[in-house]
Protein backbone atom coordinates (compact mmCIF):
# COMPACT_ATOMS: atom_id res chain seq x y z
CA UNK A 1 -7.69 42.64 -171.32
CA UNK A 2 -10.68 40.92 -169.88
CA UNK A 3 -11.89 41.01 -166.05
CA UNK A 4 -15.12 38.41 -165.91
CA UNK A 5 -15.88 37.94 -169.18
CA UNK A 6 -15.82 41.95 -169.83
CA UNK A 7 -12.99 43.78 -172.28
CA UNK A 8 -11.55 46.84 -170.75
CA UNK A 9 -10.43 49.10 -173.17
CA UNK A 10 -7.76 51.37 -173.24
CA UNK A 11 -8.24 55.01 -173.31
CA UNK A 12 -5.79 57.98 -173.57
CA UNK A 13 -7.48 59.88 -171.10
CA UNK A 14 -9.96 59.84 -167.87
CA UNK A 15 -12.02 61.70 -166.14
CA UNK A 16 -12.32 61.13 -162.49
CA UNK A 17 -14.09 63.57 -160.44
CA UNK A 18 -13.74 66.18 -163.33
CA UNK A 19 -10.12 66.44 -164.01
CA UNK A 20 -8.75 64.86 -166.82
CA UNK A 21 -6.25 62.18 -166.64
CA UNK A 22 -4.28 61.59 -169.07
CA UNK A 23 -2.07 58.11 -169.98
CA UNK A 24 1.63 58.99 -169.91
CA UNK A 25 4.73 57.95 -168.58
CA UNK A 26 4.33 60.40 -165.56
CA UNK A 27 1.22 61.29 -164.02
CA UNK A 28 -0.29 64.17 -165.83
CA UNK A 29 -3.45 65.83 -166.66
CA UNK A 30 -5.54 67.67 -169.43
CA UNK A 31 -6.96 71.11 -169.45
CA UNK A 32 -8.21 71.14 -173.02
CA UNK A 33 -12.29 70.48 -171.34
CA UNK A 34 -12.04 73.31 -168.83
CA UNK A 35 -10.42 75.75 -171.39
CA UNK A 36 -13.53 75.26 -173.70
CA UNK A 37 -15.93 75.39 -170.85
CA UNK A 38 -14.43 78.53 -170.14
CA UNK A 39 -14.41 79.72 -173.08
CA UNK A 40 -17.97 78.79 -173.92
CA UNK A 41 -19.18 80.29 -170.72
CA UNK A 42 -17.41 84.04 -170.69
CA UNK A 43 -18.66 84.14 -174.72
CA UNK A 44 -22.79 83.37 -173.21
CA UNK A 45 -21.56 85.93 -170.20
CA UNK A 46 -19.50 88.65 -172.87
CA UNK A 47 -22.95 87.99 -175.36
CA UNK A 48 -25.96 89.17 -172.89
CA UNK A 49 -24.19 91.76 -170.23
CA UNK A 50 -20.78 92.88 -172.11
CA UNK A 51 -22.20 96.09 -174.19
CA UNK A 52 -24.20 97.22 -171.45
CA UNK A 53 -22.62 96.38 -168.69
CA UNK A 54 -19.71 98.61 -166.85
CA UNK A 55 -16.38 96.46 -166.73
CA UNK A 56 -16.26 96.35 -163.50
CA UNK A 57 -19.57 94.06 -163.39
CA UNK A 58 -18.02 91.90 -166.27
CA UNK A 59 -15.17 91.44 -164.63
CA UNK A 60 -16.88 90.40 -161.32
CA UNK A 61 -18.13 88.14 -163.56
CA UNK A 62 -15.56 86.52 -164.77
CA UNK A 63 -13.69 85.83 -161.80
CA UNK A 64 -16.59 84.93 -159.88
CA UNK A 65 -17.90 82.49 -162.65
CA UNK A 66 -14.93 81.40 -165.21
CA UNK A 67 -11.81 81.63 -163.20
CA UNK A 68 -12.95 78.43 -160.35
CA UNK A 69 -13.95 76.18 -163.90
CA UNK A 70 -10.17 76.97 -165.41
CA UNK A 71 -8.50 76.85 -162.61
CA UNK A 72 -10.34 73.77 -161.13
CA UNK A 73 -8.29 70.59 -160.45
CA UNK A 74 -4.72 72.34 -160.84
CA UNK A 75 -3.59 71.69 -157.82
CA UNK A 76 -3.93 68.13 -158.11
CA UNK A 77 -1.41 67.90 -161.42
CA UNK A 78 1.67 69.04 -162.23
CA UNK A 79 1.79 72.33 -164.10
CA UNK A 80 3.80 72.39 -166.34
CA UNK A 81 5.07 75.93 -168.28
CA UNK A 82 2.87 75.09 -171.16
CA UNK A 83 -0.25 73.91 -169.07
CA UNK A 84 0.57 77.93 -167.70
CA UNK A 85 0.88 79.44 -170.17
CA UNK A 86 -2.09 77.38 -172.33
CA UNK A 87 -4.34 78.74 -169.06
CA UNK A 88 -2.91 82.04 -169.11
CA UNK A 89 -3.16 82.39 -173.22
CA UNK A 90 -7.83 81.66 -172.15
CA UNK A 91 -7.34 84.94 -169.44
CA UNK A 92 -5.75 87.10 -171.98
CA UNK A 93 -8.23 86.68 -174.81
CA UNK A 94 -11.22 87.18 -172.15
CA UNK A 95 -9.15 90.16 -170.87
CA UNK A 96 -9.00 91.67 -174.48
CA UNK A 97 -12.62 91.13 -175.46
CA UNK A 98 -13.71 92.91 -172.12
CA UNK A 99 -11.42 95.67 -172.55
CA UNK A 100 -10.57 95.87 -176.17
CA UNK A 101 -6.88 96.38 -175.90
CA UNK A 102 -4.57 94.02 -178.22
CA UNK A 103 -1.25 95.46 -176.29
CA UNK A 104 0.00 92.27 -173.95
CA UNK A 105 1.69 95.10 -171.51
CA UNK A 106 -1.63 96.71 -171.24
CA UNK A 107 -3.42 92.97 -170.70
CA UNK A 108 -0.77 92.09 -167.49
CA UNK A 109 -0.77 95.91 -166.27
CA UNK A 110 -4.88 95.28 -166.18
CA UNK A 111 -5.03 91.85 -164.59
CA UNK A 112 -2.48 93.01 -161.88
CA UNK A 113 -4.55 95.92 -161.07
């Protein structure tokens, strides 16, 4: 499609105001970026403070500092049970590097305390 003499391509997915759009019959979004952001950022967090840090700081950390990046822009999409669960699989395997648990009864009794 051209718009004065310049192509406009088409893309599977946008970015607009950092939440990713995605083309689909319905309006829907991504969360693949912010899950890898998040990721990224509790490894460099887990990497300098996690051995000698109590959990309590680590965890201060986390939700002060990767929770608002995964959680940005979820309000303004649909959720879906697999965008939830996706989300929810990131918090559980930050949950069992700080604490070193495997046990996912022991993961949701810890992030509901």
């Amino acid at each position: 499609m051209n718009i004065d003499k310049a192509k406009l391509e088409w893309r599977n997915e946008i970015r607009y105001l950092g939440v990713y759009i995605t083309s689909s019959n319905v309006y829907s979004c991504s969360f693949t970026h912010f899950k890898q952001t998040v990721s990224c950022s509790f490894n460099a967090i887990f990497e300098k403070v996690g051995k000698i840090a109590i959990e309590d700081v680590v965890l201060e950390l986390f939700r002060k500092k990767c929770l608002p990046v995964l959680l940005y822009g979820t309000e303004t999409c649909p959720m879906k049970k697999s965008h939830i669960a996706s989300l929810q699989f990131v918090v559980n395997s930050c949950f069992v590097k700080m604490f070193n648990i495997r046990s996912k009864v022991v993961i949701e009794k810890c992030q509901r305390y």
